[in-house]
C-alpha atoms as a PDB file:
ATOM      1  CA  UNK A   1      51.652  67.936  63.114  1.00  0.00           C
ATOM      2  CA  UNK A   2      52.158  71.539  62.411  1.00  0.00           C
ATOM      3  CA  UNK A   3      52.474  72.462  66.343  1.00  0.00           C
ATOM      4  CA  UNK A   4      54.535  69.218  66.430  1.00  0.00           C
ATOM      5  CA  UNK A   5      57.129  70.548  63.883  1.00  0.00           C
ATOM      6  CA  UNK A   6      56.740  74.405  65.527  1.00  0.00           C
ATOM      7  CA  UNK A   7      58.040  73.023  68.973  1.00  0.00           C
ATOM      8  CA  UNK A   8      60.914  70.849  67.447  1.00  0.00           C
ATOM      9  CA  UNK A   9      62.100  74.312  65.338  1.00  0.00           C
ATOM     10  CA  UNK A  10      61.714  76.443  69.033  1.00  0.00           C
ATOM     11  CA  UNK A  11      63.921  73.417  70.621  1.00  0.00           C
ATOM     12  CA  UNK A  12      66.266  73.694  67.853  1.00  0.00           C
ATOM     13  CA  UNK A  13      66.686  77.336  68.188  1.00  0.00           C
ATOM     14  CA  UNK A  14      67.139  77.399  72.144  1.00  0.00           C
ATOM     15  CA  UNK A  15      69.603  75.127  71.971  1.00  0.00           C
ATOM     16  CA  UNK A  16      71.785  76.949  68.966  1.00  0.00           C
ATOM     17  CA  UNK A  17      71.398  79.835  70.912  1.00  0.00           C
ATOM     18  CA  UNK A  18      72.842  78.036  74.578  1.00  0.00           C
ATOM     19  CA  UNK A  19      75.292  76.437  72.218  1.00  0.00           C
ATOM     20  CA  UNK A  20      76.436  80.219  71.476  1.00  0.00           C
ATOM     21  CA  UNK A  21      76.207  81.325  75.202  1.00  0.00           C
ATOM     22  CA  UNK A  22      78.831  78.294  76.477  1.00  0.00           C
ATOM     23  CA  UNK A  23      81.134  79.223  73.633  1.00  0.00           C
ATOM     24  CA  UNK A  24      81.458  82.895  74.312  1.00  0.00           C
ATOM     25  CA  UNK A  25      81.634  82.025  78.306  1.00  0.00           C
ATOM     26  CA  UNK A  26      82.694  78.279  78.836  1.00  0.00           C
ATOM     27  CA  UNK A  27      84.244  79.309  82.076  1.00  0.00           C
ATOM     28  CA  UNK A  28      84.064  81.996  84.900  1.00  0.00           C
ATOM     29  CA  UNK A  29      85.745  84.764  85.444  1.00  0.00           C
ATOM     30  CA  UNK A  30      89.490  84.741  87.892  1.00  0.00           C
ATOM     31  CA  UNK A  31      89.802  87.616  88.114  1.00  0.00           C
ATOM     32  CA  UNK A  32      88.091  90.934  89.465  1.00  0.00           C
ATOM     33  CA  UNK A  33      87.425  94.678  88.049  1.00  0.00           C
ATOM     34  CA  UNK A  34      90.120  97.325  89.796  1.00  0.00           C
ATOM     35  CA  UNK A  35      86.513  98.445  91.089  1.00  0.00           C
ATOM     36  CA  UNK A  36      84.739  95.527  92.990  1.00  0.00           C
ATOM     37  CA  UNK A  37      84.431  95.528  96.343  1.00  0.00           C
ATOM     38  CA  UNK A  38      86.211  92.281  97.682  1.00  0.00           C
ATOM     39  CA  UNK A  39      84.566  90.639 100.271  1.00  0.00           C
ATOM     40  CA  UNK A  40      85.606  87.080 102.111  1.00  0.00           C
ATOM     41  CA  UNK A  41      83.265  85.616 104.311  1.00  0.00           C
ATOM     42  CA  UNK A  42      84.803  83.141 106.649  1.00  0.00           C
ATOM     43  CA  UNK A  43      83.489  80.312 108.359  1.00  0.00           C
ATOM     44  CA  UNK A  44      85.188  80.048 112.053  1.00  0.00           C
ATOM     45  CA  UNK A  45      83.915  77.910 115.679  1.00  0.00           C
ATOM     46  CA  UNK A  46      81.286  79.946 117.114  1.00  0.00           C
ATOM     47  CA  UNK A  47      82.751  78.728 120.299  1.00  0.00           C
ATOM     48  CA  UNK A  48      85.879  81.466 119.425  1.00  0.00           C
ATOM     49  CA  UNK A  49      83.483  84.453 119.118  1.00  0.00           C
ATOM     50  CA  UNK A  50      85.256  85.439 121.999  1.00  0.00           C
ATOM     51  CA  UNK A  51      88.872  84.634 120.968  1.00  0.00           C
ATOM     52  CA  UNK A  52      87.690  87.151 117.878  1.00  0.00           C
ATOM     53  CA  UNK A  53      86.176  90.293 119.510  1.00  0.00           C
ATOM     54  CA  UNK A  54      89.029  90.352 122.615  1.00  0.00           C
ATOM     55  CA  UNK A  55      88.156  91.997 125.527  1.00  0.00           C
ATOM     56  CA  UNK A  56      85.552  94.844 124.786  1.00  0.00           C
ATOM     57  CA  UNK A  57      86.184  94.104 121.236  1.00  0.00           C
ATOM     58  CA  UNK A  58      90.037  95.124 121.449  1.00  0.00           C
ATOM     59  CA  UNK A  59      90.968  91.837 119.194  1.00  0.00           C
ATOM     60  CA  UNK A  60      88.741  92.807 116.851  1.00  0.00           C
ATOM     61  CA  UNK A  61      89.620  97.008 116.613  1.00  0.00           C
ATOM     62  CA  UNK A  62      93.436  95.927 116.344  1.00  0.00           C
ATOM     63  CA  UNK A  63      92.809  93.352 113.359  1.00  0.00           C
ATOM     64  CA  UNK A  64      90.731  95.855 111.561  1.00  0.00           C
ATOM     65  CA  UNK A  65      92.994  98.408 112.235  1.00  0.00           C
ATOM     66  CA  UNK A  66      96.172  96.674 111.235  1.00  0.00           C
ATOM     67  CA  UNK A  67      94.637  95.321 107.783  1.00  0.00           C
ATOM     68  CA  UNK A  68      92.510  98.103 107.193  1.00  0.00           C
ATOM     69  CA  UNK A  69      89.310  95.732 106.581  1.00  0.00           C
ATOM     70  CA  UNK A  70      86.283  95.404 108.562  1.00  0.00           C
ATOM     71  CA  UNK A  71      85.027  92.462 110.575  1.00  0.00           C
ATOM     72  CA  UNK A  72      81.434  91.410 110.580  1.00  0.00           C
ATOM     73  CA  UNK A  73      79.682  88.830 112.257  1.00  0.00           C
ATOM     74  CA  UNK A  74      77.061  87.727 109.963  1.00  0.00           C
ATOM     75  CA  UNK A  75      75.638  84.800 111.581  1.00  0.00           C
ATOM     76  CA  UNK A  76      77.109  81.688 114.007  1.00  0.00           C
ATOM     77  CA  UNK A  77      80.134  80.736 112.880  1.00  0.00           C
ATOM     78  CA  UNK A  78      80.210  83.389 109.688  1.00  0.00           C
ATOM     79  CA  UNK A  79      82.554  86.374 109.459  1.00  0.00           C
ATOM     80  CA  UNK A  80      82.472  88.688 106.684  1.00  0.00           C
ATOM     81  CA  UNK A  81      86.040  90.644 105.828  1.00  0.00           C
ATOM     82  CA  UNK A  82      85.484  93.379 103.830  1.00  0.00           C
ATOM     83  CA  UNK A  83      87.365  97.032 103.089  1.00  0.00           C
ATOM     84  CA  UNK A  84      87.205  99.375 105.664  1.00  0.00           C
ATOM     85  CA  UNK A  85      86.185 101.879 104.178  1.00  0.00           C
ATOM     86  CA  UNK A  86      84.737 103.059 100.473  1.00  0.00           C
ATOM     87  CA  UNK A  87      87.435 104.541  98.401  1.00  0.00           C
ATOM     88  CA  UNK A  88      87.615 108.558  97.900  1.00  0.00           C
ATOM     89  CA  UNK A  89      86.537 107.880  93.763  1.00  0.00           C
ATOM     90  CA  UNK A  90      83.442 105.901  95.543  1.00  0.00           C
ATOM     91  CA  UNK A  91      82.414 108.311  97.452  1.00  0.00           C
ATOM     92  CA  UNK A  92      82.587 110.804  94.964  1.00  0.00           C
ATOM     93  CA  UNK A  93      80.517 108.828  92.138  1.00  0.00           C
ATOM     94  CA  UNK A  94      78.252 108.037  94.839  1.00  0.00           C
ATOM     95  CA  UNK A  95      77.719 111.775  95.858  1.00  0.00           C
ATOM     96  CA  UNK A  96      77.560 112.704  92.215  1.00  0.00           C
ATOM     97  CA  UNK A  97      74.875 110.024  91.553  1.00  0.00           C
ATOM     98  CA  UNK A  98      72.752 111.435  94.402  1.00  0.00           C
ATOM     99  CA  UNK A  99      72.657 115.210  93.253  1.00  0.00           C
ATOM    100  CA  UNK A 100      72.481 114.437  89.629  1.00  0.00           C
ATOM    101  CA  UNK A 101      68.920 112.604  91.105  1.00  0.00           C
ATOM    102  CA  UNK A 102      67.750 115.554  93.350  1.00  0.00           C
ATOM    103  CA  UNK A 103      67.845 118.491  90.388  1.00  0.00           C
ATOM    104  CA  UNK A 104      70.699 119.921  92.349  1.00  0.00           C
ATOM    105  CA  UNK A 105      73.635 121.424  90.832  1.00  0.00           C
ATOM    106  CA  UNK A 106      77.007 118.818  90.842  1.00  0.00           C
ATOM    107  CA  UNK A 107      79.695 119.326  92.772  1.00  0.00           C
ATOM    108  CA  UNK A 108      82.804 119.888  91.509  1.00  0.00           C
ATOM    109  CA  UNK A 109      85.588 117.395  92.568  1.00  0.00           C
END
């Protein structure tokens, strides 16, 4: 009886406490930080790999050049889009990070 009435009172809790979860966050987020990386990944015919890199991969170079984004083939018939290239704040944070880590003095930017 007494374990009886302890697992109806942990039930009772779990759910108040997913009942409080779903109200602060009923739905997901639209939109992204300034910061995130956006990434697409495309489904496409595996049969048009070759329509996609060009000849010698020309197709691809020009896209990636002309939308500044880089083309990867993930598997058959997936292709990830993604920036080209980390932004200069990126790369920055990201060589902070790695000398605040190694005891070595920080660069300044």
């Amino acid at each position: 009886e007494i374990l009886c009435e302890g697992l109806d009172s942990a039930t009772a809790g779990r759910l108040h406490i997913l009942d409080a979860m779903d109200s602060v966050r009923a739905t997901h987020r639209t939109d992204l930080k300034p910061h995130a990386p956006r990434v697409a990944v495309v489904a496409f015919d595996p049969d048009r790999l070759k329509d996609l890199m060009g000849p010698g991969g020309q197709t691809k170079r020009e896209i990636e050049t002309q939308y500044s984004c880089m083309l990867e083939v993930i598997d058959d018939g997936m292709l990830g889009v993604g920036p080209a290239e980390t932004s200069p704040f990126d790369v920055a944070a990201i060589a902070a990070a790695k000398t605040s880590t190694s005891g070595r003095s920080m660069p300044t930017p």
